[in-house]
Every structure is written in C-alpha cells, then in structure tokens.
PDB file of N, CA and C in Angstrom:
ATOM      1  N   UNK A   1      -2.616 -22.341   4.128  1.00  0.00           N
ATOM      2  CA  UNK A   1      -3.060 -20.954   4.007  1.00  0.00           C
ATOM      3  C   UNK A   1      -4.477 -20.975   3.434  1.00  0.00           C
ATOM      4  N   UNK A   2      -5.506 -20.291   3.750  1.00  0.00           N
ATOM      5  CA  UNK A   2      -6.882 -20.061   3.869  1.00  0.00           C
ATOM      6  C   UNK A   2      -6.408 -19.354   2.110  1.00  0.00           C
ATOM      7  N   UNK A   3      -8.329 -19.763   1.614  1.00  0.00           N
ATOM      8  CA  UNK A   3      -8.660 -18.994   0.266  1.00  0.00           C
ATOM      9  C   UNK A   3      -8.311 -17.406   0.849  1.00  0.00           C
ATOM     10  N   UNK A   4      -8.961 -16.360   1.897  1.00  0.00           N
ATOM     11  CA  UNK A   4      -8.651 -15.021   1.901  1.00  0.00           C
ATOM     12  C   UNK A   4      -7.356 -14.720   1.803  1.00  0.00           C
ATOM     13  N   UNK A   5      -6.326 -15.356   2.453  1.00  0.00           N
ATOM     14  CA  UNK A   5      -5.022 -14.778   2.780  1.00  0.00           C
ATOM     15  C   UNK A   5      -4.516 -14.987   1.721  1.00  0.00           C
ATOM     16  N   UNK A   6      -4.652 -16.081   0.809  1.00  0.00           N
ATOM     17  CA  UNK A   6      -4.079 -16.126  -0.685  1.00  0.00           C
ATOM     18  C   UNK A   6      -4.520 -14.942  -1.646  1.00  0.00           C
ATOM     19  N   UNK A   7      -5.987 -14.778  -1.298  1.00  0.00           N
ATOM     20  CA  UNK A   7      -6.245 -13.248  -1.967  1.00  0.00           C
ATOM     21  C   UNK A   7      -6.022 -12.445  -2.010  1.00  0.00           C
ATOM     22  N   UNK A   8      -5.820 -12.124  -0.430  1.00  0.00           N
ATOM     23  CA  UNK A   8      -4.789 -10.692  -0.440  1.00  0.00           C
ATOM     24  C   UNK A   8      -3.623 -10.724  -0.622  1.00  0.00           C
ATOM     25  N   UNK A   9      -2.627 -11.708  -0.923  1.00  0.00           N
ATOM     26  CA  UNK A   9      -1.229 -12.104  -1.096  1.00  0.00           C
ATOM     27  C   UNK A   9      -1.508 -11.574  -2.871  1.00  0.00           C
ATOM     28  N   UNK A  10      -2.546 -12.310  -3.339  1.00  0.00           N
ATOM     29  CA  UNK A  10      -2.677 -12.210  -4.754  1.00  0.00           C
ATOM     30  C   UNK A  10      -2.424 -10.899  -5.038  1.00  0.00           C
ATOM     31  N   UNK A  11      -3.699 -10.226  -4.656  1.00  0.00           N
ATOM     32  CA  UNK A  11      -3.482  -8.397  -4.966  1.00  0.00           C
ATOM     33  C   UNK A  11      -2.375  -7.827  -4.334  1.00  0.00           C
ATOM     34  N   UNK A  12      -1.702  -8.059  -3.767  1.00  0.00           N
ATOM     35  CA  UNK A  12      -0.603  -7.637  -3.441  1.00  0.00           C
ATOM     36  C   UNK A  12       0.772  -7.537  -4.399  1.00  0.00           C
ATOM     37  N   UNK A  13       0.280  -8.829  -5.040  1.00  0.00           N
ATOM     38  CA  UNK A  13       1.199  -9.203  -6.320  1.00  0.00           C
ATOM     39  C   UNK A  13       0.957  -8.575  -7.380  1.00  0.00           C
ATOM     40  N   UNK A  14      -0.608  -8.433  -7.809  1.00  0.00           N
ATOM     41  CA  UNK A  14      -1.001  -7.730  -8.112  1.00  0.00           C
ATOM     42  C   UNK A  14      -0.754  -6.524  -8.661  1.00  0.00           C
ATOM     43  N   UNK A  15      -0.924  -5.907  -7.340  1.00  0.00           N
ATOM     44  CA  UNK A  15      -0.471  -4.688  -7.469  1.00  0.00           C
ATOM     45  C   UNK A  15       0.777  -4.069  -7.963  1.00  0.00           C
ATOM     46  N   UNK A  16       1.830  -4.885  -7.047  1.00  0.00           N
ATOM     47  CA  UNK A  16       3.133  -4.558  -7.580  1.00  0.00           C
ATOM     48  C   UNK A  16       3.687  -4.921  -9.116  1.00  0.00           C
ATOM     49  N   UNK A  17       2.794  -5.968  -9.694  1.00  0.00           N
ATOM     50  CA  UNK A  17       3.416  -6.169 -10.881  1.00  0.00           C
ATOM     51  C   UNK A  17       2.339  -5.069 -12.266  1.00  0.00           C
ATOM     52  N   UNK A  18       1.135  -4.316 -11.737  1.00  0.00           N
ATOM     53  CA  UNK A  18       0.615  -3.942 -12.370  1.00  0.00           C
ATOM     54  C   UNK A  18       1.240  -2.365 -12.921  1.00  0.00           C
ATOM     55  N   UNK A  19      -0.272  -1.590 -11.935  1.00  0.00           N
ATOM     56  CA  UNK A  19       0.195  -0.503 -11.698  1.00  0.00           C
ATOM     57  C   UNK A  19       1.902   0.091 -10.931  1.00  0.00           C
ATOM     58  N   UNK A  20       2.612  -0.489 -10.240  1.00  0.00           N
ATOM     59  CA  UNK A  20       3.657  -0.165  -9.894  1.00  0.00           C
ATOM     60  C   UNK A  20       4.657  -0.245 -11.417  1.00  0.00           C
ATOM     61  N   UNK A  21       4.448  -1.482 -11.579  1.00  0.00           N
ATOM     62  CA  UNK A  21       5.052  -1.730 -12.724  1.00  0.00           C
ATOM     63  C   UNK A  21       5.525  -0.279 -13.613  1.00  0.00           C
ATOM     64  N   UNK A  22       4.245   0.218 -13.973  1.00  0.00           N
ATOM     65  CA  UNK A  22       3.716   1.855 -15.132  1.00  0.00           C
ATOM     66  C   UNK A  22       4.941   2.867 -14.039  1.00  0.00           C
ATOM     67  N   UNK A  23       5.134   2.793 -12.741  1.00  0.00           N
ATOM     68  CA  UNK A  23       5.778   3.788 -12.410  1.00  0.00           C
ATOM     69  C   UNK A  23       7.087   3.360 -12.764  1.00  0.00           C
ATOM     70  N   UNK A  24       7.513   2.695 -12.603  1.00  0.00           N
ATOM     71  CA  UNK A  24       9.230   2.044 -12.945  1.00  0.00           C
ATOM     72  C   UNK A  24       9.445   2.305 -14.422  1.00  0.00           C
ATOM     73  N   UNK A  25       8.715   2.040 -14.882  1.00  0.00           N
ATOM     74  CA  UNK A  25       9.085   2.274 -16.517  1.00  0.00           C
ATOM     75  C   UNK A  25       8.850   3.768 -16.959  1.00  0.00           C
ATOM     76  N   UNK A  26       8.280   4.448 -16.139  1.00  0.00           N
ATOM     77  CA  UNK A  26       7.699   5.940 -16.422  1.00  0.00           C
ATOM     78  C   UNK A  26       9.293   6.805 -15.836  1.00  0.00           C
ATOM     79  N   UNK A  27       9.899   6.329 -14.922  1.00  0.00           N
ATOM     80  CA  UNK A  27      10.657   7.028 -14.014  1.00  0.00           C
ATOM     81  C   UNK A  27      11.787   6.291 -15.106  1.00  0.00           C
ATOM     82  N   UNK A  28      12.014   4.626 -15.263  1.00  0.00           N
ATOM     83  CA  UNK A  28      13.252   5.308 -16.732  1.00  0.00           C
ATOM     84  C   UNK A  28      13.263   6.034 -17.669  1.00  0.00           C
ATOM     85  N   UNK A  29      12.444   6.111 -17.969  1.00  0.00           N
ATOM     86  CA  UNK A  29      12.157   7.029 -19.200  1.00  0.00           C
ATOM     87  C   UNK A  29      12.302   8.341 -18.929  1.00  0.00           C
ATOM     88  N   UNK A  30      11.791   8.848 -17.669  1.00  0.00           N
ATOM     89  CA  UNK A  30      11.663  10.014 -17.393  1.00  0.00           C
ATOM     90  C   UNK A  30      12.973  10.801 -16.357  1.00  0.00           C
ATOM     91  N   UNK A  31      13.122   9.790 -15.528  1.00  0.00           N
ATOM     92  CA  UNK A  31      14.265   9.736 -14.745  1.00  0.00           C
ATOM     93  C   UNK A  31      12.856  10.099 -13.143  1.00  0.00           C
ATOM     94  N   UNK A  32      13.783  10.625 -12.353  1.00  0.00           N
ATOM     95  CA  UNK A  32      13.003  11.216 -11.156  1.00  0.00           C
ATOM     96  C   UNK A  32      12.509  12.617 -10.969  1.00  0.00           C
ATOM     97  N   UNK A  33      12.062  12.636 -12.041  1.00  0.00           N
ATOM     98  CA  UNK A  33      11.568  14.437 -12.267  1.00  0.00           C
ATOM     99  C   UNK A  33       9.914  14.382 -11.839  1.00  0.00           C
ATOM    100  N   UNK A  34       9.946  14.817 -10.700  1.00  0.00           N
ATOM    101  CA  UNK A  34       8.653  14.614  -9.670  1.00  0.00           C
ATOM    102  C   UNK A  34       7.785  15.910 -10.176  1.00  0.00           C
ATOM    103  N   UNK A  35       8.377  16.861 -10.603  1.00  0.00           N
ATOM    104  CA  UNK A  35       7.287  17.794 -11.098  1.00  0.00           C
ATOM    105  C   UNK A  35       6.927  17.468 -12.111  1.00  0.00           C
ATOM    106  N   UNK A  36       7.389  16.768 -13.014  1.00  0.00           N
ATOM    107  CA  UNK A  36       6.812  16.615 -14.415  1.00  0.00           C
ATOM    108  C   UNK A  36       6.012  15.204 -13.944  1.00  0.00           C
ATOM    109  N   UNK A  37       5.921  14.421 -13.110  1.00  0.00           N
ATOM    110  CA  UNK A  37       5.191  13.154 -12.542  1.00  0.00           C
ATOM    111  C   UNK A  37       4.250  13.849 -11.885  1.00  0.00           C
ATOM    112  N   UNK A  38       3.869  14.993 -10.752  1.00  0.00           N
ATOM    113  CA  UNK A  38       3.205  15.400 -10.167  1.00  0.00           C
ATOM    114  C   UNK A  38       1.964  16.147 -11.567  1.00  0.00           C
ATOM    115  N   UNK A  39       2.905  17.006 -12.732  1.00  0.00           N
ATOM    116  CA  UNK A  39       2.200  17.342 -12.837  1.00  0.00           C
ATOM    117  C   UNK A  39       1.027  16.154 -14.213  1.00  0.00           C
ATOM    118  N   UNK A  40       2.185  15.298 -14.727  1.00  0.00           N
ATOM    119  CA  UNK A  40       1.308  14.126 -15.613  1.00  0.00           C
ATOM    120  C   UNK A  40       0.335  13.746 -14.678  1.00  0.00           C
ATOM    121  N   UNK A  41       0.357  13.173 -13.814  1.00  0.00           N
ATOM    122  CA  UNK A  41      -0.727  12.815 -12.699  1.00  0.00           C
ATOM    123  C   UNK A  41      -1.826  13.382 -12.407  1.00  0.00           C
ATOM    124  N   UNK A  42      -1.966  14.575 -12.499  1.00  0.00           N
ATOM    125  CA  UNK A  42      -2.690  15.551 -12.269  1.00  0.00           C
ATOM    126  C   UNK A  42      -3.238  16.900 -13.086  1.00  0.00           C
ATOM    127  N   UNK A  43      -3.189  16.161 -14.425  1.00  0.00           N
ATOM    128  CA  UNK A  43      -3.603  16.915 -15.883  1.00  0.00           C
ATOM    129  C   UNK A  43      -5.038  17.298 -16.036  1.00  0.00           C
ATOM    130  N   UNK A  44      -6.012  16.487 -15.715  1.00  0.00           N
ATOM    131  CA  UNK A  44      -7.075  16.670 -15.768  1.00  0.00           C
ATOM    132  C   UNK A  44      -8.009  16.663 -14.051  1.00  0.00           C
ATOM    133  N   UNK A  45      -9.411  17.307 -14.255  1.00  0.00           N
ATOM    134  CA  UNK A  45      -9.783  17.491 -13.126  1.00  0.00           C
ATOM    135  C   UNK A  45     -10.471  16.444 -12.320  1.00  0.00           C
ATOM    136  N   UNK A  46     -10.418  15.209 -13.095  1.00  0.00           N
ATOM    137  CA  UNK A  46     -11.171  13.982 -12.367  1.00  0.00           C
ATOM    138  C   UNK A  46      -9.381  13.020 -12.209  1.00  0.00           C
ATOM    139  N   UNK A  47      -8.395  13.174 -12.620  1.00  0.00           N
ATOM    140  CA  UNK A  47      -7.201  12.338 -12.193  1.00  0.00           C
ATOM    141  C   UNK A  47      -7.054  12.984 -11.276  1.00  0.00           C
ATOM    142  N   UNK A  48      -6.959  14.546 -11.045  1.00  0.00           N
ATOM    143  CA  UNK A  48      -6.733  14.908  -9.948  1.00  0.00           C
ATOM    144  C   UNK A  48      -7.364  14.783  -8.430  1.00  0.00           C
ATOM    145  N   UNK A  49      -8.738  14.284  -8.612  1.00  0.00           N
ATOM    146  CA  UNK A  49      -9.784  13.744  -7.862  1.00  0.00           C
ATOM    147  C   UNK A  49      -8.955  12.135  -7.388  1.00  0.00           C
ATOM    148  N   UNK A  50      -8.871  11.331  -8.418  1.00  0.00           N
ATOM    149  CA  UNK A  50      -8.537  10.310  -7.738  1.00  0.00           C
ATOM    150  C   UNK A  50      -7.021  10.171  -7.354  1.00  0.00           C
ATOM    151  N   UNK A  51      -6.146  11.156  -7.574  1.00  0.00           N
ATOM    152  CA  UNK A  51      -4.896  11.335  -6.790  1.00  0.00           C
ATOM    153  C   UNK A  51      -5.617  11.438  -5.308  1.00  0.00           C
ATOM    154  N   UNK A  52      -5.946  12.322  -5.463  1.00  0.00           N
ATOM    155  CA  UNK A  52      -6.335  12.754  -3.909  1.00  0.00           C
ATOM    156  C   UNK A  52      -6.924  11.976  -3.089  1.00  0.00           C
ATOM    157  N   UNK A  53      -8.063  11.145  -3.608  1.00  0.00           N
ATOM    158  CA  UNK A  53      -8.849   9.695  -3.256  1.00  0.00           C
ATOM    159  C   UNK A  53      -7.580   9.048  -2.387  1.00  0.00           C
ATOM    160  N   UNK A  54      -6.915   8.643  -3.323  1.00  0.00           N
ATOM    161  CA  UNK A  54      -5.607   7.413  -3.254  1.00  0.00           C
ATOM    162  C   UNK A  54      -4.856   8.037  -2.235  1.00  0.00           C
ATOM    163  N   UNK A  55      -4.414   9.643  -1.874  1.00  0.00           N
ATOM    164  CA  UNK A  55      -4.042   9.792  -0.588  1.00  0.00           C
ATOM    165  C   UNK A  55      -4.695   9.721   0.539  1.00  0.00           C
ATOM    166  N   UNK A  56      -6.143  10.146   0.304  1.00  0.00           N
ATOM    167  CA  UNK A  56      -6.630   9.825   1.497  1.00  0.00           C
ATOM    168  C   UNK A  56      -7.035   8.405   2.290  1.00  0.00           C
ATOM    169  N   UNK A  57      -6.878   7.890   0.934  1.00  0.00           N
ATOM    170  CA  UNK A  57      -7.403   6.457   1.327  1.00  0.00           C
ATOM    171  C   UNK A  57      -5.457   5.816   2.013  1.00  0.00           C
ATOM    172  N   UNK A  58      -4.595   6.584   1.095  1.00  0.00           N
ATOM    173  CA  UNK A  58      -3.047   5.439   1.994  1.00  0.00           C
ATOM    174  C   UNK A  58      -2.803   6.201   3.630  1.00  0.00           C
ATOM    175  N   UNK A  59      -3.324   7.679   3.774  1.00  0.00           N
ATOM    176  CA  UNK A  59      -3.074   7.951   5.134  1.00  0.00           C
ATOM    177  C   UNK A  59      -4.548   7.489   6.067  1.00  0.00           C
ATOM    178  N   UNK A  60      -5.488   6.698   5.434  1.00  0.00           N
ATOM    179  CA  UNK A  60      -6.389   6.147   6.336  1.00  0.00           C
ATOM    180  C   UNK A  60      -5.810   4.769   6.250  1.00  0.00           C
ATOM    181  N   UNK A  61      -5.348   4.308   5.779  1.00  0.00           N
ATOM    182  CA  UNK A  61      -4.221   2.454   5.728  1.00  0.00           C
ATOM    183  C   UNK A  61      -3.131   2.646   6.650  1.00  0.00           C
ATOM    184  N   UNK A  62      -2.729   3.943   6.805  1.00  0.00           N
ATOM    185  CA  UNK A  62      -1.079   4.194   7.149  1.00  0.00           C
ATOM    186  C   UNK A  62      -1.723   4.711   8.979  1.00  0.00           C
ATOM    187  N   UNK A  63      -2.648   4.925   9.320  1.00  0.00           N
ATOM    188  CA  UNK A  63      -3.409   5.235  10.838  1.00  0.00           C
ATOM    189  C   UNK A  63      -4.063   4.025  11.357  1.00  0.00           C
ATOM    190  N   UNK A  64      -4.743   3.436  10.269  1.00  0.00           N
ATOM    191  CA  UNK A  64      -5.507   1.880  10.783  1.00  0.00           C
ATOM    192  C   UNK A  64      -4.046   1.165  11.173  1.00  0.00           C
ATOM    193  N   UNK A  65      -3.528   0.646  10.291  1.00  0.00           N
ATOM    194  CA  UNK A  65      -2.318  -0.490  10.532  1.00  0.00           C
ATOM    195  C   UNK A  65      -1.598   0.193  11.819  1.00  0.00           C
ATOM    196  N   UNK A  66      -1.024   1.264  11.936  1.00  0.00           N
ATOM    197  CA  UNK A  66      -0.440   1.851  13.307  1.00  0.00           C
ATOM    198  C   UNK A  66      -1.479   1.879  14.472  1.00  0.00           C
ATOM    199  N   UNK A  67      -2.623   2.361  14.709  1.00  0.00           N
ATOM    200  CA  UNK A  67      -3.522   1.889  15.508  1.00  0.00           C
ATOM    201  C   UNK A  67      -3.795   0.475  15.707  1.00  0.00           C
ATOM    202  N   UNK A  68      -3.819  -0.749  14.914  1.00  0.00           N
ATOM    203  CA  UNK A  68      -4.032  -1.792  15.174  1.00  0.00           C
ATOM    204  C   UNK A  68      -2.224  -2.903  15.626  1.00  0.00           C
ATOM    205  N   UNK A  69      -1.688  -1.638  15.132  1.00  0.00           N
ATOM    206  CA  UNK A  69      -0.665  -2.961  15.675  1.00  0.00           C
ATOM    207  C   UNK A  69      -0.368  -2.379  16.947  1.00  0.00           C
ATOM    208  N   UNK A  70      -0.435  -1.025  17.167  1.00  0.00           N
ATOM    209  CA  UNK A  70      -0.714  -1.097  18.642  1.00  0.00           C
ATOM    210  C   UNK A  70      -1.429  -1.979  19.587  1.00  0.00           C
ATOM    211  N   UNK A  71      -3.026  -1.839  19.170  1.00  0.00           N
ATOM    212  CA  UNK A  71      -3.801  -1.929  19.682  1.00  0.00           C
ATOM    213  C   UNK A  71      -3.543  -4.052  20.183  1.00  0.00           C
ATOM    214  N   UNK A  72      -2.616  -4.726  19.131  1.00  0.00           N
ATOM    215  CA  UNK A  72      -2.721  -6.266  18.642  1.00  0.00           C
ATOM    216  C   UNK A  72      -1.093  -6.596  19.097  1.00  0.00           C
ATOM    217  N   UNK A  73      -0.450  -5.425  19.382  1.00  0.00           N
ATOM    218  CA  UNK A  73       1.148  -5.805  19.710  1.00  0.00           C
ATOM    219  C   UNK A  73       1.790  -6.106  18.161  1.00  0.00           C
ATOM    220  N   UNK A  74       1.763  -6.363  17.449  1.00  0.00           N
ATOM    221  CA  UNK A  74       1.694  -6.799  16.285  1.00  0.00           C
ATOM    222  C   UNK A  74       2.941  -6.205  15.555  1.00  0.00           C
ATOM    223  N   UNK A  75       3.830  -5.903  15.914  1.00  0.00           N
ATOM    224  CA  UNK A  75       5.042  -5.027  15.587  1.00  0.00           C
ATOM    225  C   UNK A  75       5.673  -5.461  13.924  1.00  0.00           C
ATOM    226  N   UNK A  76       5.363  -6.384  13.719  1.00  0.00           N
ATOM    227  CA  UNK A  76       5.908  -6.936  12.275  1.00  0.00           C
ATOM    228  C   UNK A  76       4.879  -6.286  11.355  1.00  0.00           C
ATOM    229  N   UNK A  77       3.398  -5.712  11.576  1.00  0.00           N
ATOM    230  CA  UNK A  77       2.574  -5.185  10.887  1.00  0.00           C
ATOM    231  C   UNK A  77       2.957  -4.088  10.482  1.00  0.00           C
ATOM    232  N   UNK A  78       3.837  -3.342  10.774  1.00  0.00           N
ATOM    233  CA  UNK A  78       4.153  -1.871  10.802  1.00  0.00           C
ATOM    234  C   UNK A  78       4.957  -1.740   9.830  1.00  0.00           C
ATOM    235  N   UNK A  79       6.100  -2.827   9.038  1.00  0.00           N
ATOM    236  CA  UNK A  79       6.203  -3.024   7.870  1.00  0.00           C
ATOM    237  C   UNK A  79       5.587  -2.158   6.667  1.00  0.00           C
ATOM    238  N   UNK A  80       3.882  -2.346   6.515  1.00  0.00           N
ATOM    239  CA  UNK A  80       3.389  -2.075   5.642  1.00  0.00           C
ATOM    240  C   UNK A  80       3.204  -0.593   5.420  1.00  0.00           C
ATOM    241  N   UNK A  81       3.559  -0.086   7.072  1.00  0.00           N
ATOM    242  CA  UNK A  81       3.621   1.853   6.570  1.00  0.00           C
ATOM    243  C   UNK A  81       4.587   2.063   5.669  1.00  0.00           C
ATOM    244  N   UNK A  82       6.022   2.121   5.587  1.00  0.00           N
ATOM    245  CA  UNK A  82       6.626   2.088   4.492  1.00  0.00           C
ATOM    246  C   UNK A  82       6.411   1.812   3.023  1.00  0.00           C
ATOM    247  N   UNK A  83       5.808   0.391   3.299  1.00  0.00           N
ATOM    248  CA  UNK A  83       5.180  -0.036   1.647  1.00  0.00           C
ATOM    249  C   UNK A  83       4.231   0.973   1.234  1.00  0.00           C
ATOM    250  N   UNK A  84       2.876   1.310   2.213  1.00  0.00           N
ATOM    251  CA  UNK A  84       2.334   1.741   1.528  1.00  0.00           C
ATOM    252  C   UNK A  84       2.674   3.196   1.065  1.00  0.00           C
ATOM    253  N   UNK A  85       3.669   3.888   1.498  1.00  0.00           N
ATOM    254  CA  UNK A  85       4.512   5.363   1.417  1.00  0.00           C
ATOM    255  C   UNK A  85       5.013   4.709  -0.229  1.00  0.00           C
ATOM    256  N   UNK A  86       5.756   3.975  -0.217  1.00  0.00           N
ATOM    257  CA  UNK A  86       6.567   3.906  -1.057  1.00  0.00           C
ATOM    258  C   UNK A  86       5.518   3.503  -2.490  1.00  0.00           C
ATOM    259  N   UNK A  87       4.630   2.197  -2.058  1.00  0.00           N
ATOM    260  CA  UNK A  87       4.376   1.778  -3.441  1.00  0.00           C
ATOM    261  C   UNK A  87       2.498   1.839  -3.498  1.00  0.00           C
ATOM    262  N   UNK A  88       2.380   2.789  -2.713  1.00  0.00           N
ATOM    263  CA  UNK A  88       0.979   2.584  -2.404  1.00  0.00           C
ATOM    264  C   UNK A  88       0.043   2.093  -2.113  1.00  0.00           C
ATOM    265  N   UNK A  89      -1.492   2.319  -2.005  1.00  0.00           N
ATOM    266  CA  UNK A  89      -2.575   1.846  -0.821  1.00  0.00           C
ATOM    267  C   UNK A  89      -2.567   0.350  -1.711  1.00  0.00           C
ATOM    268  N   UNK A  90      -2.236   0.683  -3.011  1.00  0.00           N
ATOM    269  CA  UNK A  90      -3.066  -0.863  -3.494  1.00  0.00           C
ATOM    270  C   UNK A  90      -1.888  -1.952  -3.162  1.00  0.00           C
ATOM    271  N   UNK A  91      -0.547  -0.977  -2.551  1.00  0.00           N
ATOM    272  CA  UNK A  91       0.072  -2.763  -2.506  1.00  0.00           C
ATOM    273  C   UNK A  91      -0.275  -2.592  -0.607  1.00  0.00           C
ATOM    274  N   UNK A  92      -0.143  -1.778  -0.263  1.00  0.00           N
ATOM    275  CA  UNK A  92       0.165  -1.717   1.076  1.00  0.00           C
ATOM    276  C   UNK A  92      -1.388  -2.461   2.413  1.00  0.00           C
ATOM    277  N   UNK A  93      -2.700  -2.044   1.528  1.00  0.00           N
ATOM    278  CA  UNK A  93      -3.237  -2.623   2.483  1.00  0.00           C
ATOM    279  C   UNK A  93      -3.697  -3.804   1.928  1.00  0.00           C
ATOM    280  N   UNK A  94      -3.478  -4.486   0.596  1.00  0.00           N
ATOM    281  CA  UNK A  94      -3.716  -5.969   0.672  1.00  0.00           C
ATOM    282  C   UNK A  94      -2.916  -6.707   1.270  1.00  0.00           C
ATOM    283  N   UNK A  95      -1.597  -6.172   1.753  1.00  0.00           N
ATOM    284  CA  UNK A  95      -0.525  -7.273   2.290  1.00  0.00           C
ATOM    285  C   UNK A  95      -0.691  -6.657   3.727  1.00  0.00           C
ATOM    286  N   UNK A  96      -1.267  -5.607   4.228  1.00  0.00           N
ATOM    287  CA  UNK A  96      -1.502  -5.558   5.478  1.00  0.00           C
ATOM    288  C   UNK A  96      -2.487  -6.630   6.199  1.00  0.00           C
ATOM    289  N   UNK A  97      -3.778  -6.698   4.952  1.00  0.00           N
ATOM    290  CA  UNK A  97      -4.394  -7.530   5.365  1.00  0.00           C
ATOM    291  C   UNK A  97      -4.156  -8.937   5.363  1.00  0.00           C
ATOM    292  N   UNK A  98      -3.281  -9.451   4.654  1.00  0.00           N
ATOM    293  CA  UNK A  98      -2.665 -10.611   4.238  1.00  0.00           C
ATOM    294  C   UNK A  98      -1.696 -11.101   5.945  1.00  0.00           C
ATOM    295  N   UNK A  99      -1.285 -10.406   6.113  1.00  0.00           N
ATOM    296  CA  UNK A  99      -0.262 -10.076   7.308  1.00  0.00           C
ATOM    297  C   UNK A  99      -1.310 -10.048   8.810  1.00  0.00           C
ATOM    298  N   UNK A 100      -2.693  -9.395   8.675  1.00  0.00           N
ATOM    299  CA  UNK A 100      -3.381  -9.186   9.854  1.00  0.00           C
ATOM    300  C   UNK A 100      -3.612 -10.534  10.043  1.00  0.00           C
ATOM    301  N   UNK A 101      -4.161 -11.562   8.802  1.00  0.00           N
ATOM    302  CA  UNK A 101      -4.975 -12.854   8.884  1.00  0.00           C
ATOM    303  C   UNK A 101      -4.191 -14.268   9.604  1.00  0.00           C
ATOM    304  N   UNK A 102      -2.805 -13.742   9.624  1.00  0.00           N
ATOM    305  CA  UNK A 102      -2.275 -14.653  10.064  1.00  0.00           C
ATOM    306  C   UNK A 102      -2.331 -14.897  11.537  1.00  0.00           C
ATOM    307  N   UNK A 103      -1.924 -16.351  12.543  1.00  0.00           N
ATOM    308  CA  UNK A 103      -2.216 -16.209  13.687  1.00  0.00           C
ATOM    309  C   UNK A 103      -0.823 -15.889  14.309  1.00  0.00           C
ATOM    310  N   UNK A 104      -1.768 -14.871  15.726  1.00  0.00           N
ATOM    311  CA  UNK A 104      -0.034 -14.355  16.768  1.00  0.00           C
ATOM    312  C   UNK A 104      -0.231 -15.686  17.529  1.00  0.00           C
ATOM    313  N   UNK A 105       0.833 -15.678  17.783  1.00  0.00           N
ATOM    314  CA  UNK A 105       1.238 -16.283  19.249  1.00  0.00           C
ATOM    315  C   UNK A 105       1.739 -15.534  20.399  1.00  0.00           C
ATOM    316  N   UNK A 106       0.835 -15.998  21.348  1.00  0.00           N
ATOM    317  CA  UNK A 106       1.122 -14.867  22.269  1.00  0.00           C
ATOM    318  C   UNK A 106       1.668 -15.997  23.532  1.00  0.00           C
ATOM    319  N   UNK A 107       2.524 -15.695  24.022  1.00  0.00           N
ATOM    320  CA  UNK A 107       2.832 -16.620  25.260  1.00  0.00           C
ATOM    321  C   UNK A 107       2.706 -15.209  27.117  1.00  0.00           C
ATOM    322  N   UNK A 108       1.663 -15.122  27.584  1.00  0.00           N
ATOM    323  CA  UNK A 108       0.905 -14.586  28.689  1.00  0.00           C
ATOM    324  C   UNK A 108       1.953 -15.556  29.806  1.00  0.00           C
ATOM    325  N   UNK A 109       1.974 -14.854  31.125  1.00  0.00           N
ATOM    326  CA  UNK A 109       3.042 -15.111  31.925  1.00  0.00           C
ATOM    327  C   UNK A 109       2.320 -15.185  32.860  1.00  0.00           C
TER     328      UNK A 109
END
C-alpha cells in the first residue's frame, strides 16, 4: 500500500476515533435527543456557519462518490454514502478516497 492510501486510511481512523468519538459520548449522556443536539450545535452564529459548511461539503462527497462510481463502475465505492450520512464528511471522504486509490480490475470481453 502506497504512502497516500495509508493517509487517507489514517484520517479515516482519525476521524472516527476523534471527533465521532465526542458524538458517542454526548448521545450517552444525553441519550438521542436531536433537538437538544441540533440545538448545542448551533448556539452561536459562527458554529452555525460551520454546521452548514460540513453539510454542504458531505452532500458535495455524497454527489462526487455517486457520480464517480457511476462514471468508474465502481459499485463497492457507494459504501461511503452511508458513512458519510451517518458519521460524516471527515470520515466519509477520506475512506472514499482511500477506496478510489485502489486498483479495479476490469476483465473487457
């Protein structure tokens, strides 16, 4: 495995053990009370800026990866729409990219 693909494997790990981490422990504590998460999230007027950032940036991850695995056949790529729904852009498009770098095999008839 190449230095890049270990990198993005890294942040991928990353990610999930960081920031994901803060949500798991926020949601025991809190349980699944999405309005009181929606509204901690969104207390001030620059968090609320980068909420919004972070969506626009996972539904521009969540259109690239579906356009490209079209575009590449790539059907195991599509994986990462879920991830990034679930645990977000920062886990979803380093392991997309982690996942793009690898080689297809294509067998042409």
């Amino acid at each position: 495995m190449d230095f890049t693909r270990l990198s993005f494997l890294g942040l991928t790990l990353l990610a999930l053990a960081f920031p994901v981490r803060r949500y798991v422990l926020w949601v025991r504590q809190h349980g699944f009370d999405w309005e009181r998460l929606v509204a901690e999230v969104t207390i001030t007027e620059p968090a609320t800026g980068l909420v919004g950032s972070i969506l626009i940036a996972s539904a521009a991850t969540i259109i690239f990866i579906i356009g490209e695995a079209v575009l590449r056949r790539d059907w195991l790529s599509l994986i990462c729409v879920p991830i990034t729904l679930i645990f977000g852009v920062g886990v979803g498009l380093p392991f997309y990219l982690y996942l793009r770098l690898r080689p297809l095999h294509r067998h042409f008839s």
